[in-house]
Protein backbone atom coordinates (compact mmCIF):
# COMPACT_ATOMS: atom_id res chain seq x y z
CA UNK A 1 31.41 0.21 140.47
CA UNK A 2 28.10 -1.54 139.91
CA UNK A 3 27.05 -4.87 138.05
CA UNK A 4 23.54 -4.70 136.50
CA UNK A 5 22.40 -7.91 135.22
CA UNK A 6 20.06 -8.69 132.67
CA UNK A 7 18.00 -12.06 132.84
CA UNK A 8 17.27 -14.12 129.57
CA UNK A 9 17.94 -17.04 127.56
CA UNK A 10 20.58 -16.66 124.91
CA UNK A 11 19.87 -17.49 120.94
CA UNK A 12 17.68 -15.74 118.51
CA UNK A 13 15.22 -18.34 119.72
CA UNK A 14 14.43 -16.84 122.88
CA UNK A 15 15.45 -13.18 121.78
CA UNK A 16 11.68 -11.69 121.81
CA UNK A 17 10.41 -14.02 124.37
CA UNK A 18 8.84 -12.20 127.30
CA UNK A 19 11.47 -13.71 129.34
CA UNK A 20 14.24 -12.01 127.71
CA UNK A 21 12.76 -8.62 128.91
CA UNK A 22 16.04 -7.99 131.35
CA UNK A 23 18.00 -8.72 128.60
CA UNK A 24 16.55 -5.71 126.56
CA UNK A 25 16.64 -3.37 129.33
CA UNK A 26 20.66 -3.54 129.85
CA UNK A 27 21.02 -3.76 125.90
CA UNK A 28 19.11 -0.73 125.83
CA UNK A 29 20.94 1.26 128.50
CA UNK A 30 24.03 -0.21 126.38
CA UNK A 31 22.98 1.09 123.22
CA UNK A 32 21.37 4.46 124.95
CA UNK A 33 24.42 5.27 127.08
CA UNK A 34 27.46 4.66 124.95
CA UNK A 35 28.61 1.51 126.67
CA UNK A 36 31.28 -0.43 125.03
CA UNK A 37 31.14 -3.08 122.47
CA UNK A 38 29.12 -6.64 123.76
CA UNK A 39 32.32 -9.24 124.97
CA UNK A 40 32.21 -13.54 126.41
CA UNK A 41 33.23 -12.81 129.67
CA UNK A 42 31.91 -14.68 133.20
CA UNK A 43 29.56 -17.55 130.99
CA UNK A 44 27.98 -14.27 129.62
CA UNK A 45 28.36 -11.55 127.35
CA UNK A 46 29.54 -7.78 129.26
CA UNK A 47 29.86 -4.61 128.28
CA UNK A 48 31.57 -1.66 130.24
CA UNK A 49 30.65 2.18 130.03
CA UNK A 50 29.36 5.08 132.70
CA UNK A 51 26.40 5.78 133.98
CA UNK A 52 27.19 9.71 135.42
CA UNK A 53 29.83 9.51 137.76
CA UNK A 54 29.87 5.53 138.38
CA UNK A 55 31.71 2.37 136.32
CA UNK A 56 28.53 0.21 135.55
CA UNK A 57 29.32 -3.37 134.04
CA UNK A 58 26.29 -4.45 132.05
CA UNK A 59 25.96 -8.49 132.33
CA UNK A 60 23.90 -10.81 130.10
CA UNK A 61 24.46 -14.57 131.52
CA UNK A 62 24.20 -17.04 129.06
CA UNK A 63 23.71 -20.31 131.23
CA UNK A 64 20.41 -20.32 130.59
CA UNK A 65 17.73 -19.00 133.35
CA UNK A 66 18.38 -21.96 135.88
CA UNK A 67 21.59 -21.07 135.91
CA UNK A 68 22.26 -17.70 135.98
CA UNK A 69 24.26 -17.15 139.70
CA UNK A 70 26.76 -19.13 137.52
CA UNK A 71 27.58 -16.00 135.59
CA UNK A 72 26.34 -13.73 138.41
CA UNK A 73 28.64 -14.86 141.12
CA UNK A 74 32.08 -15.04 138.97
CA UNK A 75 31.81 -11.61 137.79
CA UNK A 76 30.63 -10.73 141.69
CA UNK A 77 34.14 -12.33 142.63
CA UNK A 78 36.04 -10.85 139.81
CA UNK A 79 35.50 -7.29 140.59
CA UNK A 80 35.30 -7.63 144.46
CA UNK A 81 31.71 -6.59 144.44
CA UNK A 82 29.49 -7.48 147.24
CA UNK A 83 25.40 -8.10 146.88
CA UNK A 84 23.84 -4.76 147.64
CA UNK A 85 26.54 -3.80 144.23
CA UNK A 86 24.58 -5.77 141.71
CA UNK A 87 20.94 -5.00 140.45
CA UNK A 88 19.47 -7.50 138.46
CA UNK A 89 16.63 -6.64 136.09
CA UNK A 90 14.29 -9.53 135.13
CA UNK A 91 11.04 -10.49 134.15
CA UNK A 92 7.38 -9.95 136.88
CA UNK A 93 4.80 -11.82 136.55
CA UNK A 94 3.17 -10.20 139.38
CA UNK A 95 3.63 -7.08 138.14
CA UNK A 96 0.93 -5.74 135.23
CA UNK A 97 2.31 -5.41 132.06
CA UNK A 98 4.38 -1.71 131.98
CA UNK A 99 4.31 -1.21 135.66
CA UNK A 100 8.18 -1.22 136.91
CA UNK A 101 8.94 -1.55 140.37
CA UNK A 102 12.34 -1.54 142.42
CA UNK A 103 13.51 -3.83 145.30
CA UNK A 104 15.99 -4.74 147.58
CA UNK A 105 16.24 -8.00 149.03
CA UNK A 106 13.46 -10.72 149.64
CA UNK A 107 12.51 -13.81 148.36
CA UNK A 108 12.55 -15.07 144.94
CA UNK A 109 9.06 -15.95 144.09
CA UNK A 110 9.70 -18.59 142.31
CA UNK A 111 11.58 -17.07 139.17
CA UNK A 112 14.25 -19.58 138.29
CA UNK A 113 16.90 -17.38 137.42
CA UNK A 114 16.74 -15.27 140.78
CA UNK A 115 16.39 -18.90 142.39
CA UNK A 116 19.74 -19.47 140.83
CA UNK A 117 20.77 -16.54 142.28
CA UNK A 118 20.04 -16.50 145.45
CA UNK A 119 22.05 -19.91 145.46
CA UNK A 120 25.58 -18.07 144.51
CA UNK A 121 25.31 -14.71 146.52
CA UNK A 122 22.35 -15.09 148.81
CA UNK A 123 19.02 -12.60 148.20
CA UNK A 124 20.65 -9.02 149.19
CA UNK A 125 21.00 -7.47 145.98
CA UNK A 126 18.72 -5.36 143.78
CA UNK A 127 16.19 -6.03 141.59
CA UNK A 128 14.08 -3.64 139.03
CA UNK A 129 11.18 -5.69 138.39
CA UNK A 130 10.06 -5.51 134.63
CA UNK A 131 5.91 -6.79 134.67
CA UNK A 132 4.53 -8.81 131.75
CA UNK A 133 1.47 -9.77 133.71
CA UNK A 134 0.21 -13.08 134.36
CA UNK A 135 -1.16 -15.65 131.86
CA UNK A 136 -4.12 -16.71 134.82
CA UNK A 137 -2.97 -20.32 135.68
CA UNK A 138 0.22 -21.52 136.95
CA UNK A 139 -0.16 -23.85 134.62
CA UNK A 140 0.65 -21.69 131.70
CA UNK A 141 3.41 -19.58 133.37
CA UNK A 142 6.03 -21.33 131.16
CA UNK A 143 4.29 -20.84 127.99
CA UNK A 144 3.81 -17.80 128.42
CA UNK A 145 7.49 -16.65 129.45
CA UNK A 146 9.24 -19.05 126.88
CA UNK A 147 6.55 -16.82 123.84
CA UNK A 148 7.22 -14.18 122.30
CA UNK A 149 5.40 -9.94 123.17
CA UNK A 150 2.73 -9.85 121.22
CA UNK A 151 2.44 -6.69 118.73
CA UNK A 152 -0.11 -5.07 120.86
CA UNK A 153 2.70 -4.88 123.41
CA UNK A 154 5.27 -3.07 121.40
CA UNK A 155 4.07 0.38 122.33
CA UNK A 156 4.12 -0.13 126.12
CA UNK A 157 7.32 -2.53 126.31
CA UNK A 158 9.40 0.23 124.44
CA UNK A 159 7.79 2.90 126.85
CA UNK A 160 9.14 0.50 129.43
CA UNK A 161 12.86 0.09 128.05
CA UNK A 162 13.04 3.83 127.62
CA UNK A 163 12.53 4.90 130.63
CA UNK A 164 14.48 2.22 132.15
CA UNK A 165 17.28 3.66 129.61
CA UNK A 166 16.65 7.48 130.68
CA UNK A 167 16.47 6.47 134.79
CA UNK A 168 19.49 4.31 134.35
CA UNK A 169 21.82 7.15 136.09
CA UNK A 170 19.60 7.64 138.83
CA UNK A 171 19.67 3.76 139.33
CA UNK A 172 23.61 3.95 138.87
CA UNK A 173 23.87 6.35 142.05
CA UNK A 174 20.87 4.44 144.32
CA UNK A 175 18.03 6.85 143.36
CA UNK A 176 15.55 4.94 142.95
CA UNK A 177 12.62 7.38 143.50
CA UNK A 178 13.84 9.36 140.32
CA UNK A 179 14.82 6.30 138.58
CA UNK A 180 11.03 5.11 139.02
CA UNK A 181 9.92 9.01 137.78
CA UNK A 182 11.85 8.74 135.07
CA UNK A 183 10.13 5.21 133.66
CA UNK A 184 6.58 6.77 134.97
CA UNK A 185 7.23 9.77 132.90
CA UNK A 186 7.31 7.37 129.56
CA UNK A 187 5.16 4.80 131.02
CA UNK A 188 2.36 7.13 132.24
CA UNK A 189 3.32 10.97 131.38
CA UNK A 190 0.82 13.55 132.44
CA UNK A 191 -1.95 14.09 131.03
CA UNK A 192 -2.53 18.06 129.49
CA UNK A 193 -4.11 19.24 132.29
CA UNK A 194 -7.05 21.58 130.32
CA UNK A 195 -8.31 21.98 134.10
CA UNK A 196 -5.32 23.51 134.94
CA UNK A 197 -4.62 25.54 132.64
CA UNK A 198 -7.80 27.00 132.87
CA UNK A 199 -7.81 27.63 136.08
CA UNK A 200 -4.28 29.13 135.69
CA UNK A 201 -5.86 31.22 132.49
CA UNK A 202 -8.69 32.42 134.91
CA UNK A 203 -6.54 33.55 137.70
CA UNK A 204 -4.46 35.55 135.42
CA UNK A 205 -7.95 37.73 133.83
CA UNK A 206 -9.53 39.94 135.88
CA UNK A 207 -12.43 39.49 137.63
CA UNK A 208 -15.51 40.47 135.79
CA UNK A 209 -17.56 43.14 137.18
CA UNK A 210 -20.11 42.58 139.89
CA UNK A 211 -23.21 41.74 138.14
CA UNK A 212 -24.80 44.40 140.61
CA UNK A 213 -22.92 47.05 138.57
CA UNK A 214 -24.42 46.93 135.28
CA UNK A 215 -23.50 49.49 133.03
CA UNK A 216 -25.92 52.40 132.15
CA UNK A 217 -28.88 52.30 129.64
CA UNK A 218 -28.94 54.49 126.99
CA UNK A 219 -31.41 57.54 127.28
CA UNK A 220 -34.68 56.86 125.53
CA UNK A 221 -35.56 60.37 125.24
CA UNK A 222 -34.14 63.28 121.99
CA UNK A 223 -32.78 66.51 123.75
CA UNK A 224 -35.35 68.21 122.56
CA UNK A 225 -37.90 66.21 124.48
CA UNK A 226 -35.62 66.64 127.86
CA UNK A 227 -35.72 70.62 127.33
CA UNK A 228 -39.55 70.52 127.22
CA UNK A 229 -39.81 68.13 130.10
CA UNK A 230 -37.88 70.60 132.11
CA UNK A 231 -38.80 74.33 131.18
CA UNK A 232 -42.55 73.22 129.02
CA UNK A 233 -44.24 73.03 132.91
């Protein structure tokens, strides 16, 4: 069994904020997966369902961010789970905007709700590390969190929950090489390599012919003309 945790502040208030992004990736998996209907359950709201082969609890704490080991550590306790069982998903402001990194371990760096955290089950769980980039002063860090995605970042954020949706199996079983291919692939697909396929279209032709082969010239001369040349002298 795994717990993955989504970090966010509840209320419609905070429901597009850019600090409410782990809350959108587990409602996403939820919604993308077939996960059961939302419940209250550990000063949150859960939902149950599969991911492949393992029983993933989804996990929204509604505490607030400052709080959320609260929720994190009763459900830990309630299904026997230990740390390196839980993955949290939250907000990165050191991360650009639609990169997605995962992690193991480590310090908080200063995020308030894996501060909270690390208070009720210590720092050795995982974390998938959603960027929204940086506002470019500390100063403005809160403001920035506590507002809203702007419209130009609709295209890239749903890229972002996608593939966090379509890795979420891969996540589920500890892969987290294809669970990072799998965002990449709708964060960053490949290009249509015209290169490529050129090359690939040139290798298949056959090779021209030598240019020190050219084919014959015509013959200038009427047959007429070639009998005289060869019997007239």
């Amino acid at each position: 069994m795994k717990l993955f945790v989504g970090l966010g502040n509840p209320g419609a208030k905070y429901a597009g904020n850019r600090h409410n992004i782990g809350y959108m990736a587990v409602e996403r998996i939820a919604a993308d997966h077939g996960f059961g209907p939302w419940r209250k359950g550990f000063q949150g709201q859960v939902s149950e369902g599969r991911l492949g082969s393992e029983k993933v609890i989804l996990l929204k704490p509604e505490t607030f961010m400052n709080l959320s080991g609260q929720s994190v550590g009763e459900a830990l306790r309630f299904y026997k789970l230990t740390p390196a069982e839980v993955t949290v998903f939250h907000d990165e402001l050191d991360l650009a905007p639609a990169k997605v990194r995962v992690k193991t371990g480590g310090g908080h760096a200063g995020h308030n709700g894996l501060r909270s955290i690390h208070a009720h089950i210590g720092e050795a769980y995982g974390r998938v590390r959603l960027g929204i980039g940086h506002p470019g002063h500390k100063d403005a860090v809160a403001g920035y969190v506590l507002h809203d995605f702007a419209k130009s970042d609709q295209d890239w954020l749903d890229d972002v929950l996608r593939g966090v949706s379509d890795g979420a199996v891969a996540l589920a079983a500890g892969d987290a090489a294809r669970f990072q291919n799998a965002v990449a692939l709708r964060t960053a697909p490949p290009r249509s390599s015209t290169g490529t396929q050129a090359a690939t279209a040139s290798e298949a032709r056959p090779d021209p012919k030598p240019a020190s082969d050219p084919a014959p010239e015509a013959e200038p001369r009427s047959p007429m003309q070639r009998l005289l040349d060869r019997f007239g002298r």
